[in-house]
PDB file of N, CA and C in Angstrom:
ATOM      1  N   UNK A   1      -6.438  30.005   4.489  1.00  0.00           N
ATOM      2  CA  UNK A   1      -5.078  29.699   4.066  1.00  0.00           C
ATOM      3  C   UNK A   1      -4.190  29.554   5.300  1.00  0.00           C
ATOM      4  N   UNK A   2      -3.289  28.840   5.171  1.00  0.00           N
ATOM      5  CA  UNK A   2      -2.583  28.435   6.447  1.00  0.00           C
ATOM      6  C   UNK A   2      -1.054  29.348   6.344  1.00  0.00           C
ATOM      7  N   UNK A   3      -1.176  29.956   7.639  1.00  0.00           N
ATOM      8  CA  UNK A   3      -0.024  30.905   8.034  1.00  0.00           C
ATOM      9  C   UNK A   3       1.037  30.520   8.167  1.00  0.00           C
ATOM     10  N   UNK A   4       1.086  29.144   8.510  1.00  0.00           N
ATOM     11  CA  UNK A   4       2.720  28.343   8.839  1.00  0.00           C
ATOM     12  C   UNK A   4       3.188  27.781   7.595  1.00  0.00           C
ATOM     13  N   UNK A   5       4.704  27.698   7.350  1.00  0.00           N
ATOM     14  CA  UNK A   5       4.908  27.079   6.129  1.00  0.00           C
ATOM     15  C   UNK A   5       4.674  25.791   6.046  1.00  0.00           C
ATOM     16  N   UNK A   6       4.865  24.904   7.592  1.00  0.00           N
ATOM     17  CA  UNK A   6       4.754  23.767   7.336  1.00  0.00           C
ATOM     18  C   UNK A   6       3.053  23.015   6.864  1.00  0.00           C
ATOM     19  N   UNK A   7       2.463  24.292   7.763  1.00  0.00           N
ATOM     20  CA  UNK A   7       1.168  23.515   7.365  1.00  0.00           C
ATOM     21  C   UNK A   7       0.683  23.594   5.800  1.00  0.00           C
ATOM     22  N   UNK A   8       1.093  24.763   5.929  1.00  0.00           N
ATOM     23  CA  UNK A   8       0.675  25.316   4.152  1.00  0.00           C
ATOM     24  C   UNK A   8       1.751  23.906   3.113  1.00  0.00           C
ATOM     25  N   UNK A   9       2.513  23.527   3.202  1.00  0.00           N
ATOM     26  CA  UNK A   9       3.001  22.024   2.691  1.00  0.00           C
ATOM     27  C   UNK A   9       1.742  20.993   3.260  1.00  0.00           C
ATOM     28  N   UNK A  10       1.390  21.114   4.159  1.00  0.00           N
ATOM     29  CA  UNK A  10       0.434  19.668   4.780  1.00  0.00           C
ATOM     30  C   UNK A  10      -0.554  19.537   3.656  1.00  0.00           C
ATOM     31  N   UNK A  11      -1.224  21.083   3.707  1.00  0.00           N
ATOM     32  CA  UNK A  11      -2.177  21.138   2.824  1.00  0.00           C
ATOM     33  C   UNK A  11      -1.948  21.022   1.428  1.00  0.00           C
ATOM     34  N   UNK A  12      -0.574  21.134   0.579  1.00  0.00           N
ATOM     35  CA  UNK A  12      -0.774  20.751  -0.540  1.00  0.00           C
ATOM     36  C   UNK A  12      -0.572  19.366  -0.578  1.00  0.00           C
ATOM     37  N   UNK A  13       0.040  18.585   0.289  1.00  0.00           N
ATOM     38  CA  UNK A  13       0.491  17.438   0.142  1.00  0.00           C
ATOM     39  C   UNK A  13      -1.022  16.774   0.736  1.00  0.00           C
ATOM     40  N   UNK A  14      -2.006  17.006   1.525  1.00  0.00           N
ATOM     41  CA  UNK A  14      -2.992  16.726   1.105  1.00  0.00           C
ATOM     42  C   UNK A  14      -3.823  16.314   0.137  1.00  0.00           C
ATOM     43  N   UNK A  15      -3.675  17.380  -0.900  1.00  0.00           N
ATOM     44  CA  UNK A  15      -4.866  17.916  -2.043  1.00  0.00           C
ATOM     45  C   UNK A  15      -3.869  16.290  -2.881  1.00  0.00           C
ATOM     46  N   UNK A  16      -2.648  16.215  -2.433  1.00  0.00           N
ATOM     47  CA  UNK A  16      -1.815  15.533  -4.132  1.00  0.00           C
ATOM     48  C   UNK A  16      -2.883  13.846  -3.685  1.00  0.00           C
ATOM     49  N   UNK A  17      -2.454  13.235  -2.508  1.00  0.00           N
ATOM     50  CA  UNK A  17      -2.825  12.553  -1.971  1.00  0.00           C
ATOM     51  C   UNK A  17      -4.347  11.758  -1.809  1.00  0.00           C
ATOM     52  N   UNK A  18      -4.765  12.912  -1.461  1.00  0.00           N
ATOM     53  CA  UNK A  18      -6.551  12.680  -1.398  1.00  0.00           C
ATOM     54  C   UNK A  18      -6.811  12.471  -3.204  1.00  0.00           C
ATOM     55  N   UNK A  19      -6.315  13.217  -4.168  1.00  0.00           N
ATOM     56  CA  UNK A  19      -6.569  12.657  -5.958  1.00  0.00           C
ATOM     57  C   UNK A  19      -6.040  11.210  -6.168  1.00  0.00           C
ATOM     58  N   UNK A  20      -4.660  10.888  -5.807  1.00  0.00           N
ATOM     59  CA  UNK A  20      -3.904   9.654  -5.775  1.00  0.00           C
ATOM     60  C   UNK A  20      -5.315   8.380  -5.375  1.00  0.00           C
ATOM     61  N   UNK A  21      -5.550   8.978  -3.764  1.00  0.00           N
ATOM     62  CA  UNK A  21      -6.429   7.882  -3.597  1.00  0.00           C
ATOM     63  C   UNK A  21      -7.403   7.686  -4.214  1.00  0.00           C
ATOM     64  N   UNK A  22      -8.557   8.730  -4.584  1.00  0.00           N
ATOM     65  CA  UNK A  22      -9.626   8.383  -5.039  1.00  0.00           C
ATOM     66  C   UNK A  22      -9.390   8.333  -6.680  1.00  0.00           C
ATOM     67  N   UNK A  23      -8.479   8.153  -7.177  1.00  0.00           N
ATOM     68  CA  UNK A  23      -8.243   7.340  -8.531  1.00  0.00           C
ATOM     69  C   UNK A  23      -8.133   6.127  -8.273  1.00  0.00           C
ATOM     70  N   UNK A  24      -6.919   5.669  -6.895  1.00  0.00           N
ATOM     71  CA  UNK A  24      -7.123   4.418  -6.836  1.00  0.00           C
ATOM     72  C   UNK A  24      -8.382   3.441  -6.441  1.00  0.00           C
ATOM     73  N   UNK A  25      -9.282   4.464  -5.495  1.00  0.00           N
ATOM     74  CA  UNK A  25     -10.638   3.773  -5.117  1.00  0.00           C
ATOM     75  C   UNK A  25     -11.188   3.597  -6.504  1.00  0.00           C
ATOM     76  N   UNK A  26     -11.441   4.329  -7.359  1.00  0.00           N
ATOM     77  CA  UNK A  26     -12.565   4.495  -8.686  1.00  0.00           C
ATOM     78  C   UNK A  26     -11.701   3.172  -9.317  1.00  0.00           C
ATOM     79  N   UNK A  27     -10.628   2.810  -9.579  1.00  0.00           N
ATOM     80  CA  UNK A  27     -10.107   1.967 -10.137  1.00  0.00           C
ATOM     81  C   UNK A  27     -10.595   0.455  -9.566  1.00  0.00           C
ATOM     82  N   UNK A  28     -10.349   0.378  -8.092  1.00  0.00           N
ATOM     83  CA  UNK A  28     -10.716  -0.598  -7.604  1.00  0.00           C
ATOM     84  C   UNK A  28     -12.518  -0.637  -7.608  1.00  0.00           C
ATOM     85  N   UNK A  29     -13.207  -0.086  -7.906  1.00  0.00           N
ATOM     86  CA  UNK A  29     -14.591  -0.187  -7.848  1.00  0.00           C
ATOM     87  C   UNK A  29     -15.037  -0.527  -9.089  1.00  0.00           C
ATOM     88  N   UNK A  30     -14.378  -0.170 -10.326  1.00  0.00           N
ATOM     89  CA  UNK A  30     -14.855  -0.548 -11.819  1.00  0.00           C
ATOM     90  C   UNK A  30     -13.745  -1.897 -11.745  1.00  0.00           C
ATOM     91  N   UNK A  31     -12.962  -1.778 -11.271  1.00  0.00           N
ATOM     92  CA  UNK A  31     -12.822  -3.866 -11.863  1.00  0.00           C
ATOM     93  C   UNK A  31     -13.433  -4.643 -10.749  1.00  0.00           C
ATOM     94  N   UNK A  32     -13.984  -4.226  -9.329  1.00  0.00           N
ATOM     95  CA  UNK A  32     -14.694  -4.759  -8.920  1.00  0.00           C
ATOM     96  C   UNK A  32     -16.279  -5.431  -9.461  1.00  0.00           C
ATOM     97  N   UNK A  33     -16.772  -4.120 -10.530  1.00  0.00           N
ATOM     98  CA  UNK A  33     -17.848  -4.388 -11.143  1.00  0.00           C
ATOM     99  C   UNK A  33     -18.421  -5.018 -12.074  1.00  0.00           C
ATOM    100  N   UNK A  34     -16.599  -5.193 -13.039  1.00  0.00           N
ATOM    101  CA  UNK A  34     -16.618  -6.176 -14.039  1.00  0.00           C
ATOM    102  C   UNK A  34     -16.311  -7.220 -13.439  1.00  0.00           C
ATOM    103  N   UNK A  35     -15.580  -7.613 -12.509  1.00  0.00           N
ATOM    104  CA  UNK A  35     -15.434  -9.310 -11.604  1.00  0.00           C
ATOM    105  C   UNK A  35     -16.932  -9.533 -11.886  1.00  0.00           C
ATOM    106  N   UNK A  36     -17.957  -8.565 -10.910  1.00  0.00           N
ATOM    107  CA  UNK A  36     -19.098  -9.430 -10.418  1.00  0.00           C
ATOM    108  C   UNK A  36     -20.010  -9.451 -11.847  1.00  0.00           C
ATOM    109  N   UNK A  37     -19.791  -8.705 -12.973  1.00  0.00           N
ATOM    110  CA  UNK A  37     -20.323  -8.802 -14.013  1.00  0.00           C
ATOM    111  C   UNK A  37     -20.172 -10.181 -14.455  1.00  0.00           C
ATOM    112  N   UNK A  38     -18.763 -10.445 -14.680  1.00  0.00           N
ATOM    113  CA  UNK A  38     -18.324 -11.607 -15.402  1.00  0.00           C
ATOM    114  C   UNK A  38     -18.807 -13.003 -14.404  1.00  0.00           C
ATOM    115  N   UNK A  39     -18.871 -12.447 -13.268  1.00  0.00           N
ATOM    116  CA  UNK A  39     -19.599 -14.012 -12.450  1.00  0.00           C
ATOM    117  C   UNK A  39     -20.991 -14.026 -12.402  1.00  0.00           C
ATOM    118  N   UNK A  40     -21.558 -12.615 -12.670  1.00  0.00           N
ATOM    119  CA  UNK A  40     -22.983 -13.008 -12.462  1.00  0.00           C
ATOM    120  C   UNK A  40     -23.294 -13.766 -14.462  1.00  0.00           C
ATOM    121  N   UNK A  41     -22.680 -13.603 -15.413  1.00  0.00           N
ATOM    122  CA  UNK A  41     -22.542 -14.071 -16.631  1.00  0.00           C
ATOM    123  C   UNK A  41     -22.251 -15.343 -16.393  1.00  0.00           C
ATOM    124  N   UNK A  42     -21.608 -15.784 -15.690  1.00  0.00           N
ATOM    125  CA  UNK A  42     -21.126 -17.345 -14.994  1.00  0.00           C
ATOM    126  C   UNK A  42     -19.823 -17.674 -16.098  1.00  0.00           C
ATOM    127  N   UNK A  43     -19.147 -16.455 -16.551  1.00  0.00           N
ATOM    128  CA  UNK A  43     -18.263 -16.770 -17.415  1.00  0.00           C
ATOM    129  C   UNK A  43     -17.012 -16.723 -16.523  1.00  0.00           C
ATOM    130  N   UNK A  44     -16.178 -18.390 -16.311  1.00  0.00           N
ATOM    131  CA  UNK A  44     -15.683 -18.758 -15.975  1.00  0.00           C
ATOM    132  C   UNK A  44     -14.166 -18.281 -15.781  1.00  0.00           C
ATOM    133  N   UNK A  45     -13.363 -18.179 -17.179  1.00  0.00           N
ATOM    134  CA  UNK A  45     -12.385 -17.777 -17.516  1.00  0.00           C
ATOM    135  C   UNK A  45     -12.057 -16.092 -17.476  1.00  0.00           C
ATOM    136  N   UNK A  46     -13.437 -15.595 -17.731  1.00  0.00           N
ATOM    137  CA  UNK A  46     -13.392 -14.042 -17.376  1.00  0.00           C
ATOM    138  C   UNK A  46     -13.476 -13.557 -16.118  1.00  0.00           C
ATOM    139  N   UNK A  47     -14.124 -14.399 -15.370  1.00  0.00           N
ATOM    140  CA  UNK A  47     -14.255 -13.877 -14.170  1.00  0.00           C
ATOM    141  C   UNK A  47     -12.899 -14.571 -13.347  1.00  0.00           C
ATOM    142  N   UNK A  48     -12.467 -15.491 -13.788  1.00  0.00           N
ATOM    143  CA  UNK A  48     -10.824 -15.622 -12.837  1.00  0.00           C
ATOM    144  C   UNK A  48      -9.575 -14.121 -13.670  1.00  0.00           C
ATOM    145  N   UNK A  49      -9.655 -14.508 -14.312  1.00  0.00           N
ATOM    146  CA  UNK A  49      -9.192 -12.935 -15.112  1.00  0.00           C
ATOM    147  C   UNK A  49      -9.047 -11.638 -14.725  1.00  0.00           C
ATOM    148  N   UNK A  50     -10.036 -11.343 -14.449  1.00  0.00           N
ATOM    149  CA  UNK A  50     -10.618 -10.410 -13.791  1.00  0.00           C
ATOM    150  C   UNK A  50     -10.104 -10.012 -11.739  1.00  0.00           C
ATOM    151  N   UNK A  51     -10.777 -11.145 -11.705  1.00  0.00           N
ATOM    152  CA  UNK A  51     -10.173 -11.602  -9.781  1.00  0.00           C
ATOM    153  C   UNK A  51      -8.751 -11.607  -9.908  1.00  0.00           C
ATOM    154  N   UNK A  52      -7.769 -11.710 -10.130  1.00  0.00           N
ATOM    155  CA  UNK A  52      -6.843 -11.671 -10.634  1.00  0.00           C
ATOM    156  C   UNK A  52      -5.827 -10.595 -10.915  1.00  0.00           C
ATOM    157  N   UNK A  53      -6.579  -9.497 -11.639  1.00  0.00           N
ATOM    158  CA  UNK A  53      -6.228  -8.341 -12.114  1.00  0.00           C
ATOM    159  C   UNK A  53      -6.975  -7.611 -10.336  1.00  0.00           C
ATOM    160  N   UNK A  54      -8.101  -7.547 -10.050  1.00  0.00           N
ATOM    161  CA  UNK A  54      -8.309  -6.882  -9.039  1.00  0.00           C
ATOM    162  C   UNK A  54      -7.743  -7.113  -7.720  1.00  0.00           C
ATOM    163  N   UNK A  55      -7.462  -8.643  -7.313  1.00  0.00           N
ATOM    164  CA  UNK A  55      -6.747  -8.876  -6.629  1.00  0.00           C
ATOM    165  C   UNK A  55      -5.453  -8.164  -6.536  1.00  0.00           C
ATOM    166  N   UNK A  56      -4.611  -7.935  -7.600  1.00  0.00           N
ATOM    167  CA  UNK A  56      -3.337  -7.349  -7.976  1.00  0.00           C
ATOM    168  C   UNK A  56      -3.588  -6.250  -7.250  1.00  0.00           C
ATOM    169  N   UNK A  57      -4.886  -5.774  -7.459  1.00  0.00           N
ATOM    170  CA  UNK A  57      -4.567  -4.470  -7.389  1.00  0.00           C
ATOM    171  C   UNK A  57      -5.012  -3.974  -6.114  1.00  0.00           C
ATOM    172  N   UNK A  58      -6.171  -4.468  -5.648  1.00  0.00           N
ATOM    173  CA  UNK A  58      -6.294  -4.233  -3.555  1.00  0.00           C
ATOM    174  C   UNK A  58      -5.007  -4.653  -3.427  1.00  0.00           C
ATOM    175  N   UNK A  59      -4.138  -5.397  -3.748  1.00  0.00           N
ATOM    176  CA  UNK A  59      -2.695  -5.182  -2.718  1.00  0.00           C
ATOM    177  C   UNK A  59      -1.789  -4.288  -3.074  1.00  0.00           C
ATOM    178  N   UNK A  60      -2.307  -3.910  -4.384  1.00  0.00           N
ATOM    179  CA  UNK A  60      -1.173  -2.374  -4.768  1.00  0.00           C
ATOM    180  C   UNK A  60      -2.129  -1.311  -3.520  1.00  0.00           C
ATOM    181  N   UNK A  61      -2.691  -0.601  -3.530  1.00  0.00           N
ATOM    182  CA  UNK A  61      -3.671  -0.472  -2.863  1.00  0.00           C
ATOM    183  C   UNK A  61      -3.259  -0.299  -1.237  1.00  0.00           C
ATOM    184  N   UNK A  62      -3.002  -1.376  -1.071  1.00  0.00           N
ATOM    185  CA  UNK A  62      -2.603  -1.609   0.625  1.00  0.00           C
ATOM    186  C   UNK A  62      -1.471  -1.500   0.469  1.00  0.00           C
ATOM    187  N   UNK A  63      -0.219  -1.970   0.090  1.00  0.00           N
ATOM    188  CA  UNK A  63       1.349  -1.507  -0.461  1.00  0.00           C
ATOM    189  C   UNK A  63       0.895   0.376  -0.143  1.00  0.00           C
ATOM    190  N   UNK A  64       0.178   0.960  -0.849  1.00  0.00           N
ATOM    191  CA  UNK A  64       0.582   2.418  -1.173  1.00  0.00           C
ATOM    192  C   UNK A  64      -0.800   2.805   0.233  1.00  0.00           C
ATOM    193  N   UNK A  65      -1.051   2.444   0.649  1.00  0.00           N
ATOM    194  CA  UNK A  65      -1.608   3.109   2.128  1.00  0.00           C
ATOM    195  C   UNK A  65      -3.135   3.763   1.501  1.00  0.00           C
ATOM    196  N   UNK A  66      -3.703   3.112   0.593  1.00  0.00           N
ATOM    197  CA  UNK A  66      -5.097   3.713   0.456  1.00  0.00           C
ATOM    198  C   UNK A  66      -6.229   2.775   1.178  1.00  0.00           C
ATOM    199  N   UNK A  67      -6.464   1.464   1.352  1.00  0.00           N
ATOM    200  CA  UNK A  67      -7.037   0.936   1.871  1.00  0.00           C
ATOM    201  C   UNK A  67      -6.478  -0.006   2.903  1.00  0.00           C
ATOM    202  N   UNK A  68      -6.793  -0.533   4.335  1.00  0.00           N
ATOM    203  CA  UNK A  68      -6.554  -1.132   4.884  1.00  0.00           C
ATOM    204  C   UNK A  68      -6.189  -2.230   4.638  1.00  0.00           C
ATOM    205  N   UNK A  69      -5.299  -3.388   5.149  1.00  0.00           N
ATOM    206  CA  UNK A  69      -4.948  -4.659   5.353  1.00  0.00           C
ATOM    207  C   UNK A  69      -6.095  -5.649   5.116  1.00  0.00           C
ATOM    208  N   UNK A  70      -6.698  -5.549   6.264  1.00  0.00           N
ATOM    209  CA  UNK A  70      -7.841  -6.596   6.655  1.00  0.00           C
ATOM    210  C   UNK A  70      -9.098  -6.340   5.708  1.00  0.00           C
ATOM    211  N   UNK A  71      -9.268  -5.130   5.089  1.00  0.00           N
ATOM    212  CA  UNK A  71      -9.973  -4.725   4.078  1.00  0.00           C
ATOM    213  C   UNK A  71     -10.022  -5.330   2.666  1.00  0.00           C
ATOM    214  N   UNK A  72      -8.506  -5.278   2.248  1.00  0.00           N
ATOM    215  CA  UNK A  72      -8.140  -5.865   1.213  1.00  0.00           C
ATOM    216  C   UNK A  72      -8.988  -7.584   0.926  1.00  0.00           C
ATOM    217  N   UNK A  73      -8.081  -7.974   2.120  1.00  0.00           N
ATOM    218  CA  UNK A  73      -8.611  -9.407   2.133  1.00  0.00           C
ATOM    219  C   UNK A  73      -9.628 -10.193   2.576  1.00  0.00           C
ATOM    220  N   UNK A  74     -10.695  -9.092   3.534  1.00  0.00           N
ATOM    221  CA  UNK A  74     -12.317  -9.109   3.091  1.00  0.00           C
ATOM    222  C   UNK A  74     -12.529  -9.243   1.661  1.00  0.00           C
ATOM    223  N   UNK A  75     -12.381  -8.457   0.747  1.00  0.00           N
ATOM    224  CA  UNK A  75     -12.836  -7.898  -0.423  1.00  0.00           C
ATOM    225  C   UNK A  75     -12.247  -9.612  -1.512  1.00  0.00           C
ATOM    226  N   UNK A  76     -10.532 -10.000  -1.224  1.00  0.00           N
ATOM    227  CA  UNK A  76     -10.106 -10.778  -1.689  1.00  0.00           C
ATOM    228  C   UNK A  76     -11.101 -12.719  -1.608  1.00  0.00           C
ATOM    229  N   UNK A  77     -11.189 -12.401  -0.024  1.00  0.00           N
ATOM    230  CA  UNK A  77     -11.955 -13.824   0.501  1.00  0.00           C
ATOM    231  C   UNK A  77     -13.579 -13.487  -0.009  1.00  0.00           C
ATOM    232  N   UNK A  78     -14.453 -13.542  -0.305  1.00  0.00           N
ATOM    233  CA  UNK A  78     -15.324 -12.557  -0.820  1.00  0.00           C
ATOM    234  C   UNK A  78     -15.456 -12.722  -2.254  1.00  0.00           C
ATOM    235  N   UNK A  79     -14.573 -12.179  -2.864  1.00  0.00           N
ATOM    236  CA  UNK A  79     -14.280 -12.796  -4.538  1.00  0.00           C
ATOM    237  C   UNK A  79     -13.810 -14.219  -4.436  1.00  0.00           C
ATOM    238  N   UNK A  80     -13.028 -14.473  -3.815  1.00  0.00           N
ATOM    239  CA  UNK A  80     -12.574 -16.309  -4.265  1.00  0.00           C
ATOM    240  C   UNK A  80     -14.075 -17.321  -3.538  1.00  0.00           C
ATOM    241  N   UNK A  81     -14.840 -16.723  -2.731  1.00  0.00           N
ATOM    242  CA  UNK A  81     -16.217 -17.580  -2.146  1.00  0.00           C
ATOM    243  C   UNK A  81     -17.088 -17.111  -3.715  1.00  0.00           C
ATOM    244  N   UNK A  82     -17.192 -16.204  -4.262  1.00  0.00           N
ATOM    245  CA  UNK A  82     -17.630 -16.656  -5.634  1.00  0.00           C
ATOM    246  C   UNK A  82     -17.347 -16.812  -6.915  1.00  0.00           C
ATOM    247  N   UNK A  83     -16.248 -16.904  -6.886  1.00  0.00           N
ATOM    248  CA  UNK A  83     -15.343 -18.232  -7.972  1.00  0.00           C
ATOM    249  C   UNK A  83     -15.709 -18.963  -7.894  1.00  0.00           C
ATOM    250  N   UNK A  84     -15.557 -19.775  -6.396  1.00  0.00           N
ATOM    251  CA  UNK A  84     -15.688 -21.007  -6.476  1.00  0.00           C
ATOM    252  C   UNK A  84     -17.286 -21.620  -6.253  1.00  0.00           C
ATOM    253  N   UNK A  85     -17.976 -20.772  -6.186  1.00  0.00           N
ATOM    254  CA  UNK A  85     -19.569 -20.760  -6.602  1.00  0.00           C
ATOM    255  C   UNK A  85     -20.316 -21.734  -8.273  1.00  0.00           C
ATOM    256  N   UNK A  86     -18.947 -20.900  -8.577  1.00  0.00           N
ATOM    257  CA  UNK A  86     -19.360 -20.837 -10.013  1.00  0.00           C
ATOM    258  C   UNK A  86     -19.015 -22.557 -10.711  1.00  0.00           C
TER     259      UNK A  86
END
């Protein structure tokens, strides 16, 4: 347990933080899974749908400081190279 007050704040503001993110990771990994579901289905309209909604959301994502910049739009360029596959 931490003796200083400030740290003893670090650490709860930690614990709030580290949940925040990994809701937002688990979020971004299940509509990641239905994107590649709906493209490996070759269903057209679902899978822009989808890219779309996940796209939205790697930039909520980067807006709120859970994943990197250049990350995002790996992940973004990446999905639109198989859209347009399809």
């Amino acid at each position: 347990m931490a003796n200083i007050k400030s740290a003893a704040k670090r650490a709860r503001q930690s614990v709030v933080r580290t949940t925040r993110n990994r809701s937002t990771l688990n979020t971004l990994k299940t509509l990641a899974k239905k994107t590649t579901a709906a493209v490996t289905a070759k269903d057209k309209a679902a899978a822009a749908a989808q890219a779309r909604e996940l796209s939205s959301e790697l930039d909520r994502a980067v807006k709120r400081g859970t994943i990197h910049r250049n990350a995002a739009n790996r992940r973004k360029s990446a999905l639109a190279r198989k859209l347009a596959a399809l």
